[in-house]
Protein backbone atom coordinates (compact mmCIF):
# COMPACT_ATOMS: atom_id res chain seq x y z
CA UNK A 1 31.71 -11.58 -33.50
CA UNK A 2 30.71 -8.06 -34.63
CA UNK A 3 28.67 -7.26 -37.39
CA UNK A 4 30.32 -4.48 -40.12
CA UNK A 5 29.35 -2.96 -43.35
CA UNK A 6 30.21 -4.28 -46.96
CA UNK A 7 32.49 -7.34 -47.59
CA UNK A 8 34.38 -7.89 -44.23
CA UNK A 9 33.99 -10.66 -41.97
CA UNK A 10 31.73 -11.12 -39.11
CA UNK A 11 33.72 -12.99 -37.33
CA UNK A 12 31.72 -15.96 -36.97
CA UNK A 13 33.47 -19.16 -36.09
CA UNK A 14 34.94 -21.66 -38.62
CA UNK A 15 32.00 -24.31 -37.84
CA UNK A 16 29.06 -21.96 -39.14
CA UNK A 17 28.26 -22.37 -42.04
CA UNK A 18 25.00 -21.32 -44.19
CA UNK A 19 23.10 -20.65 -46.89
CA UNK A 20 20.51 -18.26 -48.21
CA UNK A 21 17.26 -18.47 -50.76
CA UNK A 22 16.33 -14.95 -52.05
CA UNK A 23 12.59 -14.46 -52.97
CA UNK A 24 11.43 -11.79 -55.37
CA UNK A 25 9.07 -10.43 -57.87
CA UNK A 26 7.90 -8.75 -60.89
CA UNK A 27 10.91 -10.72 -62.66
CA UNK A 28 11.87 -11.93 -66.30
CA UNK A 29 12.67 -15.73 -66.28
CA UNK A 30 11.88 -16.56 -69.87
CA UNK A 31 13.56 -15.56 -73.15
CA UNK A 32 17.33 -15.74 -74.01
CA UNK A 33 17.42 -12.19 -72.40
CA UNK A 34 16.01 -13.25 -69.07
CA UNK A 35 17.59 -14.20 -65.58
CA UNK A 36 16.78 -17.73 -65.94
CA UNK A 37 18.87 -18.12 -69.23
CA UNK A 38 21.43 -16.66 -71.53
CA UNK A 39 24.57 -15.10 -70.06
CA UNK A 40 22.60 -14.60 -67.18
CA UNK A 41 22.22 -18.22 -66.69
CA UNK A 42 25.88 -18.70 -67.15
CA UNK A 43 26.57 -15.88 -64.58
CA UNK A 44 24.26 -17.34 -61.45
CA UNK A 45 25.84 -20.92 -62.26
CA UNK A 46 29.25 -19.32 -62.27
CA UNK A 47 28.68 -18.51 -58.54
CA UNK A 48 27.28 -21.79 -57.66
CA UNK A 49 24.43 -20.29 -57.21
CA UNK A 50 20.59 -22.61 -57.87
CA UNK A 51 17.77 -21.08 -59.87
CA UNK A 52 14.19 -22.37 -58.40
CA UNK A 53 11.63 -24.04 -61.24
CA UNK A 54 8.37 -23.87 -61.12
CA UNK A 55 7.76 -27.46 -59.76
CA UNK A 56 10.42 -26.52 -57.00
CA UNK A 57 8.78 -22.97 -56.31
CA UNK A 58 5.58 -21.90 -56.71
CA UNK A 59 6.21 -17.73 -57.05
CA UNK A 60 8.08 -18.93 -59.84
CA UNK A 61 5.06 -19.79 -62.24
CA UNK A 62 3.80 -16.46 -61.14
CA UNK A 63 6.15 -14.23 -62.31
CA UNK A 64 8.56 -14.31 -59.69
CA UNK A 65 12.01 -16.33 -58.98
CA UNK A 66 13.85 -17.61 -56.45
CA UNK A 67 17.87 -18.29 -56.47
CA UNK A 68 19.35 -20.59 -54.06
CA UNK A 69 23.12 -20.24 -52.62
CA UNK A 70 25.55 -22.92 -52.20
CA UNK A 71 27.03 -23.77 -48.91
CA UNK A 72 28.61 -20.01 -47.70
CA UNK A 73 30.63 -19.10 -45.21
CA UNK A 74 31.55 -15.84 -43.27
CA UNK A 75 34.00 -14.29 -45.87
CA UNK A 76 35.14 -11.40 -47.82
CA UNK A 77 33.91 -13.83 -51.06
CA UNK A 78 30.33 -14.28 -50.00
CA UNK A 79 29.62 -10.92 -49.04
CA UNK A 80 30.62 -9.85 -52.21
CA UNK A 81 28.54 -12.65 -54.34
CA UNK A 82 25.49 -12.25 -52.03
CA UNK A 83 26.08 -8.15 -52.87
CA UNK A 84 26.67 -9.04 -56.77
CA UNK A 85 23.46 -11.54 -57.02
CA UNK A 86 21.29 -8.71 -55.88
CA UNK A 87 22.43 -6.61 -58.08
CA UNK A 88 22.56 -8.89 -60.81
CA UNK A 89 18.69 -9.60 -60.39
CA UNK A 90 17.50 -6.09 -60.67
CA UNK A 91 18.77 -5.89 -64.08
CA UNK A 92 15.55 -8.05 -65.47
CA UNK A 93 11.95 -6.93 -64.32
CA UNK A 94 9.20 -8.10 -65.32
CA UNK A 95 6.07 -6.54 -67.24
CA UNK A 96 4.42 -5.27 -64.18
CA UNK A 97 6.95 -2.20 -63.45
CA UNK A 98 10.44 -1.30 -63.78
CA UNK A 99 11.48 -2.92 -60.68
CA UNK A 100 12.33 -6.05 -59.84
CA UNK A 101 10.79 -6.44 -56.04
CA UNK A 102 10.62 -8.43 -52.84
CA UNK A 103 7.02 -7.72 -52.34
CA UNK A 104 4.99 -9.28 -49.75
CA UNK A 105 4.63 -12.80 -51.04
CA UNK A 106 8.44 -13.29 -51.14
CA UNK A 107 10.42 -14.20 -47.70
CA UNK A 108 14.43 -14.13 -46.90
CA UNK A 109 15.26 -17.70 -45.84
CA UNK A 110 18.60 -18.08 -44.20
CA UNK A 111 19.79 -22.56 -43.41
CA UNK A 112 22.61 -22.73 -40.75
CA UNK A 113 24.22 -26.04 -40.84
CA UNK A 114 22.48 -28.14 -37.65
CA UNK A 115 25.78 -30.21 -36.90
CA UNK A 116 27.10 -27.55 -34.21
CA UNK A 117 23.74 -27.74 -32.41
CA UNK A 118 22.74 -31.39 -32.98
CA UNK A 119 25.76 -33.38 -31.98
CA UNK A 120 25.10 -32.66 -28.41
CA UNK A 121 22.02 -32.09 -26.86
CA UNK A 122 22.32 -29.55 -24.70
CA UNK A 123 23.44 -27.12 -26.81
CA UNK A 124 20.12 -28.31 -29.03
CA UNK A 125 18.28 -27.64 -25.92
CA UNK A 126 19.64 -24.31 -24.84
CA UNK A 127 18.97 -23.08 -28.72
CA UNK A 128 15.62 -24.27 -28.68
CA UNK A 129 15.13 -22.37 -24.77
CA UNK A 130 16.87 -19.19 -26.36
CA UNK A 131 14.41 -19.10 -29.63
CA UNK A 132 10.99 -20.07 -27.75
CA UNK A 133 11.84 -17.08 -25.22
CA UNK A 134 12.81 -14.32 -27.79
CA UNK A 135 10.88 -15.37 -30.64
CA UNK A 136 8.25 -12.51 -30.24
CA UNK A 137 11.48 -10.41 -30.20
CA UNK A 138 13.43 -11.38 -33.32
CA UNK A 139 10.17 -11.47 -35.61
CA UNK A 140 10.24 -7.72 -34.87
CA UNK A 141 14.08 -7.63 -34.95
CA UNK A 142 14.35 -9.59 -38.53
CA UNK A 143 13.50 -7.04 -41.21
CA UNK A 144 15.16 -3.55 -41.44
CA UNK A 145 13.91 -0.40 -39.93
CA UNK A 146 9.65 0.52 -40.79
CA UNK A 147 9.39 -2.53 -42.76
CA UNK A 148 7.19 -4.89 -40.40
CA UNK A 149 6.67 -8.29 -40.98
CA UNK A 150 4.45 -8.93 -44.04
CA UNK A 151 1.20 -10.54 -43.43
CA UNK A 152 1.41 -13.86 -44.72
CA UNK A 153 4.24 -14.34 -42.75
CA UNK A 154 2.10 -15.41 -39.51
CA UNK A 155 -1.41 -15.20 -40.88
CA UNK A 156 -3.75 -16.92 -43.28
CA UNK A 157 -3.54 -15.94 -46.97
CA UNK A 158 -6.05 -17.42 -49.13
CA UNK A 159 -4.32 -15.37 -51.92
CA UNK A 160 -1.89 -16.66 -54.30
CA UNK A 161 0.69 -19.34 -53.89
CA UNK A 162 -0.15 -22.37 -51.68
CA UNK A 163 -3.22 -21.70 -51.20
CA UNK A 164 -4.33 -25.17 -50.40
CA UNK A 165 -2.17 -25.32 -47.37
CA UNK A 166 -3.74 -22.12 -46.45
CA UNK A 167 -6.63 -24.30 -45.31
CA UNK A 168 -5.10 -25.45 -41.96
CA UNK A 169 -1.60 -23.49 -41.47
CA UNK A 170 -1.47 -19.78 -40.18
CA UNK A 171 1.39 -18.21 -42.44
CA UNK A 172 4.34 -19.34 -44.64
CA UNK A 173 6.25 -18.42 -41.60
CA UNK A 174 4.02 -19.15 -38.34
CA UNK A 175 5.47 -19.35 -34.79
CA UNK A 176 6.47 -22.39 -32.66
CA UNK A 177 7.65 -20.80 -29.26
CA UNK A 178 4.46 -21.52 -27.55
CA UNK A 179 4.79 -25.50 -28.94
CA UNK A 180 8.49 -25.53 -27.94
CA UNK A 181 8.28 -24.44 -24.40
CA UNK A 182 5.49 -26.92 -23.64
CA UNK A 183 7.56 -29.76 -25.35
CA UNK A 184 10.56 -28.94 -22.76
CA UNK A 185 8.55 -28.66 -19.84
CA UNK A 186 7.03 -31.65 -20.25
CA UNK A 187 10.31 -33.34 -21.14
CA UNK A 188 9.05 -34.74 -24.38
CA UNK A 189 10.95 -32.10 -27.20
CA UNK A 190 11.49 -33.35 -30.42
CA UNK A 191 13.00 -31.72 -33.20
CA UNK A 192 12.74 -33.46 -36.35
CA UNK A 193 10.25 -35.71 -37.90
CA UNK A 194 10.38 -39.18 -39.58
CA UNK A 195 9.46 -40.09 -43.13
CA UNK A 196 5.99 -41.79 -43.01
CA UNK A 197 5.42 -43.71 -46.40
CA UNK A 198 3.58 -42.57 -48.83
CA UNK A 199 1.66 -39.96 -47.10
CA UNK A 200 5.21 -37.89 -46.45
CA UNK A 201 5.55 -38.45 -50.67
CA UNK A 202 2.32 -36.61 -51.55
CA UNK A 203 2.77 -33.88 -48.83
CA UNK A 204 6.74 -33.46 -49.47
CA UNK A 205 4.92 -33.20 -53.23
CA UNK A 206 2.74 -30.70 -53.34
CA UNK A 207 4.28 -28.64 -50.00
CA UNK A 208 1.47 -29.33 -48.06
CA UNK A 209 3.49 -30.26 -44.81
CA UNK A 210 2.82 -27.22 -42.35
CA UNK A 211 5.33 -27.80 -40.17
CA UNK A 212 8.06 -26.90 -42.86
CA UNK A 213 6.06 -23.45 -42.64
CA UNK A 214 7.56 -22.57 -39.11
CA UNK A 215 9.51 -19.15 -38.62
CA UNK A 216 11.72 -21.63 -37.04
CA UNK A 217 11.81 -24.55 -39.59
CA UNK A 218 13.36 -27.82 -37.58
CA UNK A 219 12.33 -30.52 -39.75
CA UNK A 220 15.47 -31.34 -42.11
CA UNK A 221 17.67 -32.07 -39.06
CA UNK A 222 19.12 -35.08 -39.58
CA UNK A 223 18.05 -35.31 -42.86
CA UNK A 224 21.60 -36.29 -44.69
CA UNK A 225 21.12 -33.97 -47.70
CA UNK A 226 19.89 -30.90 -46.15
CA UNK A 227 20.77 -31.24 -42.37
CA UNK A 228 19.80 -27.49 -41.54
CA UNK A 229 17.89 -25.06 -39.16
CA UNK A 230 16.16 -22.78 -41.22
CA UNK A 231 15.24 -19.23 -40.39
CA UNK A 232 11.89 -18.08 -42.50
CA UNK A 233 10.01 -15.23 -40.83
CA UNK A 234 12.61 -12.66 -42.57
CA UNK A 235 10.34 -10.55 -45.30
CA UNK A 236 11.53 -10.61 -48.78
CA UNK A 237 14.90 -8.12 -49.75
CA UNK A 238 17.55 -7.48 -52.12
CA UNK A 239 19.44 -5.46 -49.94
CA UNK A 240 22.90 -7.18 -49.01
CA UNK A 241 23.20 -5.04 -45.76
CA UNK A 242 19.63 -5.87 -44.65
CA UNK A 243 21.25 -10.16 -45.38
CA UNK A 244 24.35 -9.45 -43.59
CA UNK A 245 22.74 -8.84 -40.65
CA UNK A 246 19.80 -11.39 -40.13
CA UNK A 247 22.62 -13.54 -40.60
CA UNK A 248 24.58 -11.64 -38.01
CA UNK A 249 21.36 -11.61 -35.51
CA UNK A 250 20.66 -15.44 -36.23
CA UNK A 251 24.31 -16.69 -35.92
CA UNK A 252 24.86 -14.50 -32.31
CA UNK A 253 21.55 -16.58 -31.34
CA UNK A 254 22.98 -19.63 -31.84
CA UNK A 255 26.91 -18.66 -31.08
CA UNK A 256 25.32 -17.89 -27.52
CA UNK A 257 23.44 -21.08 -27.04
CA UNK A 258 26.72 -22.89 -27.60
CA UNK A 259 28.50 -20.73 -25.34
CA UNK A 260 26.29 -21.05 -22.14
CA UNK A 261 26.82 -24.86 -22.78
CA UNK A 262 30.35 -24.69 -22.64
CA UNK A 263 30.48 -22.03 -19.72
CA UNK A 264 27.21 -21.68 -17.95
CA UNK A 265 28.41 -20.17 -15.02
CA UNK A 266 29.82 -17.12 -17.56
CA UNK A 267 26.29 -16.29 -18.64
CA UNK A 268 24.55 -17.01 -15.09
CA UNK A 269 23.82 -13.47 -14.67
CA UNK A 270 22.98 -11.87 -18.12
CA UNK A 271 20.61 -15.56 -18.39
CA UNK A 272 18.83 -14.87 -15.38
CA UNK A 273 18.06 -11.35 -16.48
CA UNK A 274 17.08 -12.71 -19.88
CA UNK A 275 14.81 -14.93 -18.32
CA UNK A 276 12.66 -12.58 -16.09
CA UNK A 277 9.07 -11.94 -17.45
CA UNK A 278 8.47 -9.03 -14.79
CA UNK A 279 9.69 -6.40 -17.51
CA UNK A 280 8.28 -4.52 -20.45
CA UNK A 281 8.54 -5.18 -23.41
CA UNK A 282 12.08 -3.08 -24.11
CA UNK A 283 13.38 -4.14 -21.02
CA UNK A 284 13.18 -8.11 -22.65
CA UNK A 285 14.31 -6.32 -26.15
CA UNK A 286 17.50 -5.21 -24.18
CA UNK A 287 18.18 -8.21 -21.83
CA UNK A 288 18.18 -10.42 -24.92
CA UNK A 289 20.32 -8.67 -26.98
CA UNK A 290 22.52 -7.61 -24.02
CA UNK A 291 22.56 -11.69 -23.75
CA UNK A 292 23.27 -12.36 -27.47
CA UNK A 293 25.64 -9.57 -28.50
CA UNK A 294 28.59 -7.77 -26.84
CA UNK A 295 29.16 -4.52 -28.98
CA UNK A 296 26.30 -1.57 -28.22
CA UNK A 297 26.27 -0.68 -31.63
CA UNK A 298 25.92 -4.18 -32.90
CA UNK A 299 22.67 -4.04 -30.17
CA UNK A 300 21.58 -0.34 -31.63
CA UNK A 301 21.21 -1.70 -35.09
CA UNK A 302 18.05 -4.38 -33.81
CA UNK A 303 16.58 -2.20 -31.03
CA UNK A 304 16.40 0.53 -33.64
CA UNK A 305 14.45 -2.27 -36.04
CA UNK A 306 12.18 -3.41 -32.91
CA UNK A 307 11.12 0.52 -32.05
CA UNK A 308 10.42 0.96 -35.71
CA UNK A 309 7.47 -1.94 -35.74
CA UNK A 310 6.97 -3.05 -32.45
CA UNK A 311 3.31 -1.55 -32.41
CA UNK A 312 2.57 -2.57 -35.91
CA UNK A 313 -1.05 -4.28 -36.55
CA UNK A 314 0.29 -7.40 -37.90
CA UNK A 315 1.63 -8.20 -34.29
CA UNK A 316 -1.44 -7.41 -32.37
CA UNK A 317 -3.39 -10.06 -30.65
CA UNK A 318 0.17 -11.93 -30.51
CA UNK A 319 -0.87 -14.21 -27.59
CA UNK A 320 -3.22 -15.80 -30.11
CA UNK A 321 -0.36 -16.65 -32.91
CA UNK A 322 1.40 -19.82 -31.14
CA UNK A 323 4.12 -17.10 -29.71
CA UNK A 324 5.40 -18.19 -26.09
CA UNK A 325 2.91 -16.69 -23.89
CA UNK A 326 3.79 -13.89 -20.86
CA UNK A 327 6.92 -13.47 -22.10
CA UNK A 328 7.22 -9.42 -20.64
CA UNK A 329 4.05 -7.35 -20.01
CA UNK A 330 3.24 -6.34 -23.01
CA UNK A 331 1.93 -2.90 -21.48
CA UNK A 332 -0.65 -4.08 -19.00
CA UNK A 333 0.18 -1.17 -16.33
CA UNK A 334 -0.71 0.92 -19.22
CA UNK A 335 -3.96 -0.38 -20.36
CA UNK A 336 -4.83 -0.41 -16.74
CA UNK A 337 -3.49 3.62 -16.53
CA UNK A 338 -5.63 4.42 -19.58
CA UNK A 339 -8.84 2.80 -18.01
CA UNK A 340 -8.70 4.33 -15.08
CA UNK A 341 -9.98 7.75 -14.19
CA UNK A 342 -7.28 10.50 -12.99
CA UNK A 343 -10.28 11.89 -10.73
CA UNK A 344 -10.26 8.27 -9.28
CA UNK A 345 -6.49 7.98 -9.16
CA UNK A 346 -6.53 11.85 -7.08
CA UNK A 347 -8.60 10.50 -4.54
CA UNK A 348 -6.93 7.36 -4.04
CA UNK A 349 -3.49 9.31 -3.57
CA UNK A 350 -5.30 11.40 -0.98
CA UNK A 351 -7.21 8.58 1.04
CA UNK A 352 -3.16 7.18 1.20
CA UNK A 353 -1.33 10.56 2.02
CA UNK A 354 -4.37 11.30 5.07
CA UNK A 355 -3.87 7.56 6.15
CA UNK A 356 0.19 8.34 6.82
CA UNK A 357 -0.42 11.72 8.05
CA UNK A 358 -2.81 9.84 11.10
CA UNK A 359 -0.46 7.05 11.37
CA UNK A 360 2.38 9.58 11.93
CA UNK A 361 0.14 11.33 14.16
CA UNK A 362 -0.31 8.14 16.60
CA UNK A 363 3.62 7.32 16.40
CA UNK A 364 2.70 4.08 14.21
CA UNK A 365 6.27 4.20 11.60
CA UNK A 366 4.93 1.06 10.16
CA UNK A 367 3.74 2.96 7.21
CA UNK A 368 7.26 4.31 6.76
CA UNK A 369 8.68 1.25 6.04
């Protein structure tokens, strides 16, 4: 696997296969000229493509649009319709500008098909280890360079769309590290949830069920229809580069957790480093995509994207958003540096240097050591 440019392949194996929902706004949908009908209509369906209603998405009714992919896989054919959709749907804005956008209430939402991950458990397992441990990571890794995560993505918005469910859930796109890792300690992970009656109706209804609302959404697993892991925390874009990639970055995640399943003992080394908490911040950025990817400039492209944000407000206070805690240090030795007097720091490295200097002076070499 190796992510390039335009129409060519990834390289992703034969079994991976996905699907995309693009979210955007300020967009035409009604009139024979519109996206939603006409030749345009004709065009989108001509690609297989889905256009979102109102009662299936709420942007929709105000004045945005979603459109829906069929089943894709990595060719030279779906990087060029994915490429030819976004252009496509900047040729109808709406009447609040000239542009069609993917402003901050829209979201990229990429479904890999769950089969190579839920036939065998382990693999499932290992995935779910992978995500919980780098999911601080990839929501700064998931959008291109200087465009941090938008804010509805992991905190409350009582503006807009779904604005009932705003009531209990934290963001369209909230995280579920910190819930997965205590699920898997205490042997009890589960990854999907059953239908219960009537209750599942009215929330399924009105898309009130805040679990669906997980960067990491886990709940159509099994479902026979729509048996998918869905990635959500992506912001809104109509860029086909900035889509070839999460895909890229989300597929290596998962390619890797069915590799160490097949060959553990391969990834021993680069797992254990993964794995270590004792590091900053970059030092995890680099051990995880050192784990994930094997071309540098494949890594470049998302350490570049996590140096662009990873000071951002929206992921301050992070140990309060359901991320895995104590992940890396998160610059602690810093905050401590920054507290702390250099007057007090001089003295200390004096009181140390005269403490030697006697030692030495008495033939004690324990302080040499």
């Amino acid at each position: 696997m190796k992510y390039s440019d335009f129409f060519e392949k990834l390289g992703l194996p034969e079994y991976f296969k996905f699907g995309i929902e693009l979210e955007f706004n300020n967009v035409e949908t009604k009139g024979i000229n519109s996206l939603y009908e006409g030749k345009s209509a004709e065009y989108i369906k001509s690609k297989n493509w889905h256009m979102a209603t109102e009662k299936e998405e709420a942007l929709v009714s105000e004045g945005g649009a979603e459109l829906v992919s069929p089943i894709l896989q990595d060719n030279e054919k779906t990087w060029k319709d994915i490429s030819d959709i976004c252009e496509h749907v900047k040729k109808f804005p709406g009447k609040s500008g000239n542009h069609v956008v993917a402003d901050s209430k829209c979201g990229l939402h990429i479904h890999f098909d769950a089969d190579c991950l839920r036939k065998d458990p382990n693999k499932m397992r290992n995935f779910l280890r992978l995500y919980a441990e780098s999911e601080e990571l990839i929501y700064k890794m998931c959008n291109d360079k200087y465009h941090p995560l938008r804010k509805g993505a992991i905190n409350k918005d009582f503006k807009g769309i779904h604005l009932v469910s705003s009531l209990w859930r934290n963001g369209m796109a909230s995280p579920i590290g910190k819930k997965i890792l205590k699920q898997i300690e205490n042997d009890s992970l589960k990854v999907s949830y059953k239908n219960f009656g009537k209750l599942r109706t009215f929330i399924s209804k009105y898309k009130l069920d805040e679990r669906r609302y997980k960067g990491l959404n886990l709940t159509n697993i099994g479902n026979p229809n729509k048996n998918t892991i869905e990635f959500r925390m992506s912001n809104g874009t109509l860029s086909p580069k900035v889509i070839k990639q999460n895909v890229f970055l989300y597929a290596s995640l998962i390619n890797t957790a069915i590799e160490i399943t097949k060959n553990p003992m391969i990834h021993q080394k680069k797992l254990e480093t993964f794995y270590r908490t004792d590091v900053t911040e970059k030092e995890k950025a680099e051990n995880f995509l050192n784990l994930i990817m094997e071309n540098p400039d494949d890594r470049k492209i998302f350490m570049d994207r996590w140096e662009s944000v990873k000071d951002a407000s929206i992921f301050k206070k992070n140990d309060k958003k359901d991320f895995a805690p104590n992940r890396f240090t998160k610059n602690q030795l810093k905050h401590i540096a920054v507290r702390t007097p250099y007057k007090a720091l001089h003295q200390t490295f004096l009181n140390i240097k005269q403490m030697v200097e006697r030692a030495n002076e008495k033939g004690d070499s324990s302080y040499e050591r």
